[in-house]
C-alpha atoms as a PDB file:
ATOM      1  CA  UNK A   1      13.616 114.679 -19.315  1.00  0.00           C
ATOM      2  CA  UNK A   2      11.168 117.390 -20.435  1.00  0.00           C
ATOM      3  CA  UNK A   3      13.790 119.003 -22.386  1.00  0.00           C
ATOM      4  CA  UNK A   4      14.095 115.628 -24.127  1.00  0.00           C
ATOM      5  CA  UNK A   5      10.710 115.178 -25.015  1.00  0.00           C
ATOM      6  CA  UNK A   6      10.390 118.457 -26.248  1.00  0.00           C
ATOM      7  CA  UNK A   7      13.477 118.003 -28.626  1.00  0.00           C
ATOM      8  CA  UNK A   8      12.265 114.623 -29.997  1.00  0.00           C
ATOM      9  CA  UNK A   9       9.050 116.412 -30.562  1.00  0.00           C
ATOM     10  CA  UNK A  10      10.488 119.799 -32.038  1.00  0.00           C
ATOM     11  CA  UNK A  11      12.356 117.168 -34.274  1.00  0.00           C
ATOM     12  CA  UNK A  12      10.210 114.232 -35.224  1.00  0.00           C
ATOM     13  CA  UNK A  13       6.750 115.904 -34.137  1.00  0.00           C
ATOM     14  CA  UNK A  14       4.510 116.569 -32.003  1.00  0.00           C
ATOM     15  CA  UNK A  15       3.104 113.598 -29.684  1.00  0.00           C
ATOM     16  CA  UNK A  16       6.696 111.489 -31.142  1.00  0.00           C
ATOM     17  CA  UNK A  17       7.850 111.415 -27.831  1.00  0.00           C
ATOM     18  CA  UNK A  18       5.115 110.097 -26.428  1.00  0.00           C
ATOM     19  CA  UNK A  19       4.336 107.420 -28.967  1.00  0.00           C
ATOM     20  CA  UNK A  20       8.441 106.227 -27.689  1.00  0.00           C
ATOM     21  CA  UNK A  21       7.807 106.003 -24.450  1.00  0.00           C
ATOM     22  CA  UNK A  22       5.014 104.289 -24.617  1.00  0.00           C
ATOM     23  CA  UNK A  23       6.041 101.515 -26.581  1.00  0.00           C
ATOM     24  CA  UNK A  24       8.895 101.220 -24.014  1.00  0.00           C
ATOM     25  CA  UNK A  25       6.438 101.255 -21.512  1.00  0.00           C
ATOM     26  CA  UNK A  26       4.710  98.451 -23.126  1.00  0.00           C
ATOM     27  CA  UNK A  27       7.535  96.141 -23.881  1.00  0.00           C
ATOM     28  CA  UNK A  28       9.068  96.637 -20.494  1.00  0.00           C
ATOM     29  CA  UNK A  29       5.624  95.572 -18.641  1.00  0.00           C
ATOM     30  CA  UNK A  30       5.208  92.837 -21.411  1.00  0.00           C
ATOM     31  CA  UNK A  31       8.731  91.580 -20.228  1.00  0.00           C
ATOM     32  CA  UNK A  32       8.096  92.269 -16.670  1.00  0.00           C
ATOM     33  CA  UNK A  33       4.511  89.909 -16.540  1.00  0.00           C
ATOM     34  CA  UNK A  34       7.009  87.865 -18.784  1.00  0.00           C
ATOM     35  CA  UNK A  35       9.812  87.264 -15.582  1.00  0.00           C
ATOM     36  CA  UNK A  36       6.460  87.261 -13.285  1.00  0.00           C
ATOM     37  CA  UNK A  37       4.907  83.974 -14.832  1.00  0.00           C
ATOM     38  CA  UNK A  38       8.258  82.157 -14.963  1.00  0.00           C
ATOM     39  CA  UNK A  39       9.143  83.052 -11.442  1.00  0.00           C
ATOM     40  CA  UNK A  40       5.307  82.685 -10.251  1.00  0.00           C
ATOM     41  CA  UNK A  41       5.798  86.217  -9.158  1.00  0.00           C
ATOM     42  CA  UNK A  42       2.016  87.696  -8.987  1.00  0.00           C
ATOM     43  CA  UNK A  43       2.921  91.093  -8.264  1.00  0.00           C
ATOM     44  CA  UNK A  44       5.794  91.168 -10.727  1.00  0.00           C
ATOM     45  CA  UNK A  45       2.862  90.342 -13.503  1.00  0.00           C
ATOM     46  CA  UNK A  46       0.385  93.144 -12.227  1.00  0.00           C
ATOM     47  CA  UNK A  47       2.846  95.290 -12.347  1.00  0.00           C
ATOM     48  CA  UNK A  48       3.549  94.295 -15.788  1.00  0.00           C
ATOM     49  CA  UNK A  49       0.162  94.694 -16.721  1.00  0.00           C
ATOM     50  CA  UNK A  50      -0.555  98.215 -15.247  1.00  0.00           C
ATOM     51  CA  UNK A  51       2.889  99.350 -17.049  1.00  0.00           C
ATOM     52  CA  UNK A  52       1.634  97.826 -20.125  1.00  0.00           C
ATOM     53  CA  UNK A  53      -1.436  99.519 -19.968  1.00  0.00           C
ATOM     54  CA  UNK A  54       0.217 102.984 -19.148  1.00  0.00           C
ATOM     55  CA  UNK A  55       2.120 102.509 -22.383  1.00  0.00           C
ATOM     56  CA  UNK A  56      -0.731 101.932 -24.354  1.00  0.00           C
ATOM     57  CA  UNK A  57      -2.486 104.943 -22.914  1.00  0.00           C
ATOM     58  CA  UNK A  58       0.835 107.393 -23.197  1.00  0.00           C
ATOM     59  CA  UNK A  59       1.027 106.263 -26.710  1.00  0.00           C
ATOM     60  CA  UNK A  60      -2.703 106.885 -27.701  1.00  0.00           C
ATOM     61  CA  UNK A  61      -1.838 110.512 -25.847  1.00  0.00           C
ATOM     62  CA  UNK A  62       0.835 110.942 -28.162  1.00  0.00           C
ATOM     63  CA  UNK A  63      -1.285 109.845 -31.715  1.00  0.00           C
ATOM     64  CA  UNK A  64      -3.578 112.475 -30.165  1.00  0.00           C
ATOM     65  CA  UNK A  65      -0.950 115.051 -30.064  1.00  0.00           C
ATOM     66  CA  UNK A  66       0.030 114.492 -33.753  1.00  0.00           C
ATOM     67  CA  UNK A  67      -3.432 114.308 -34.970  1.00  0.00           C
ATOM     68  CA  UNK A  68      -3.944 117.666 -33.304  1.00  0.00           C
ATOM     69  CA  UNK A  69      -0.876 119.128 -34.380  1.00  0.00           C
ATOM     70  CA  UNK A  70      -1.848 117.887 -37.984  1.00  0.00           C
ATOM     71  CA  UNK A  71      -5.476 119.776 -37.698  1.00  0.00           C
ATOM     72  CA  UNK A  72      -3.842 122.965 -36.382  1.00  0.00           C
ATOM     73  CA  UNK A  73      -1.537 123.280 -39.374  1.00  0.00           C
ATOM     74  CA  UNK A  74      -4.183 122.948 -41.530  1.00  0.00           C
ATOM     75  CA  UNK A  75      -6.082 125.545 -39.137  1.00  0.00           C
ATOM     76  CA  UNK A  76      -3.314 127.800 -40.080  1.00  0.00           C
ATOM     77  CA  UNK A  77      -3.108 127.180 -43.693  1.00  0.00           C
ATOM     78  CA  UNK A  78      -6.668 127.960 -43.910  1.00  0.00           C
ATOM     79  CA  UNK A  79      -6.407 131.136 -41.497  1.00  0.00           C
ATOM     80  CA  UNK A  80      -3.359 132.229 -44.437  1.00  0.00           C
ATOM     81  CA  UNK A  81      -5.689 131.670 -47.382  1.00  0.00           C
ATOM     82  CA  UNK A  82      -8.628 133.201 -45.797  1.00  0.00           C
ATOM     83  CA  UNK A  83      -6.720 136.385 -44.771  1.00  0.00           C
ATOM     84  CA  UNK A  84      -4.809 136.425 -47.862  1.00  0.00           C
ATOM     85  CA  UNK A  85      -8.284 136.661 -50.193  1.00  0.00           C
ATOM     86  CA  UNK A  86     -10.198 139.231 -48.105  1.00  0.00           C
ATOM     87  CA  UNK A  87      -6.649 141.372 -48.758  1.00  0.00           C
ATOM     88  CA  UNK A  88      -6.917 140.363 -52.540  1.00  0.00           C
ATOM     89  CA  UNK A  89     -11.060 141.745 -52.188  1.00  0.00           C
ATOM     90  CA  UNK A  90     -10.512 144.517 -50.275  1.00  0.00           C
ATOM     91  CA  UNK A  91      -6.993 145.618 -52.631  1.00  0.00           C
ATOM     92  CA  UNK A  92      -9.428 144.593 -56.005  1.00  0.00           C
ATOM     93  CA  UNK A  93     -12.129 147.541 -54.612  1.00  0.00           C
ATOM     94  CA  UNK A  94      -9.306 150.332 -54.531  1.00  0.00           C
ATOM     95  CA  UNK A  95      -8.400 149.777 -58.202  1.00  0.00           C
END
């Protein structure tokens, strides 16, 4: 399963994979409290909720992820430019 989520993520970005399983996570317990109120199943419909809630939570992890894969790109980027004008100065006072 890692592998998986490492693909999806290598693929479609970081924190993708957990944005997915979340929302599955939150359908499923939405469907599960669902099947608990027409059955009058109380533990069927906490278990729904705590699911629910886990999918909310894994995908809030995962728009973390992206956000911080976002800022360290631009981290990078910066890092290039930086690097790239103190060369450019330093290449300017040899001339």
């Amino acid at each position: 399963m890692a592998d998986i989520k490492k693909a999806v993520d290598n693929v479609a970005g970081a924190g993708t994979s957990d944005k997915i399983e979340g929302k599955i996570d939150e359908w499923t317990g939405k469907a599960k409290q669902a099947v608990g109120d027409l059955t009058d199943d109380d533990k069927l419909h906490a278990e729904g909720e705590a699911q629910e809630a886990e999918g909310k939570l894994s995908h809030a992890i995962g728009e973390i992820k992206e956000v911080a894969g976002l800022v360290a790109g631009v981290a990078v980027e910066s890092a290039h430019i930086v690097a790239d004008k103190v060369k450019h100065a330093i290449h300017k006072d040899d001339k």
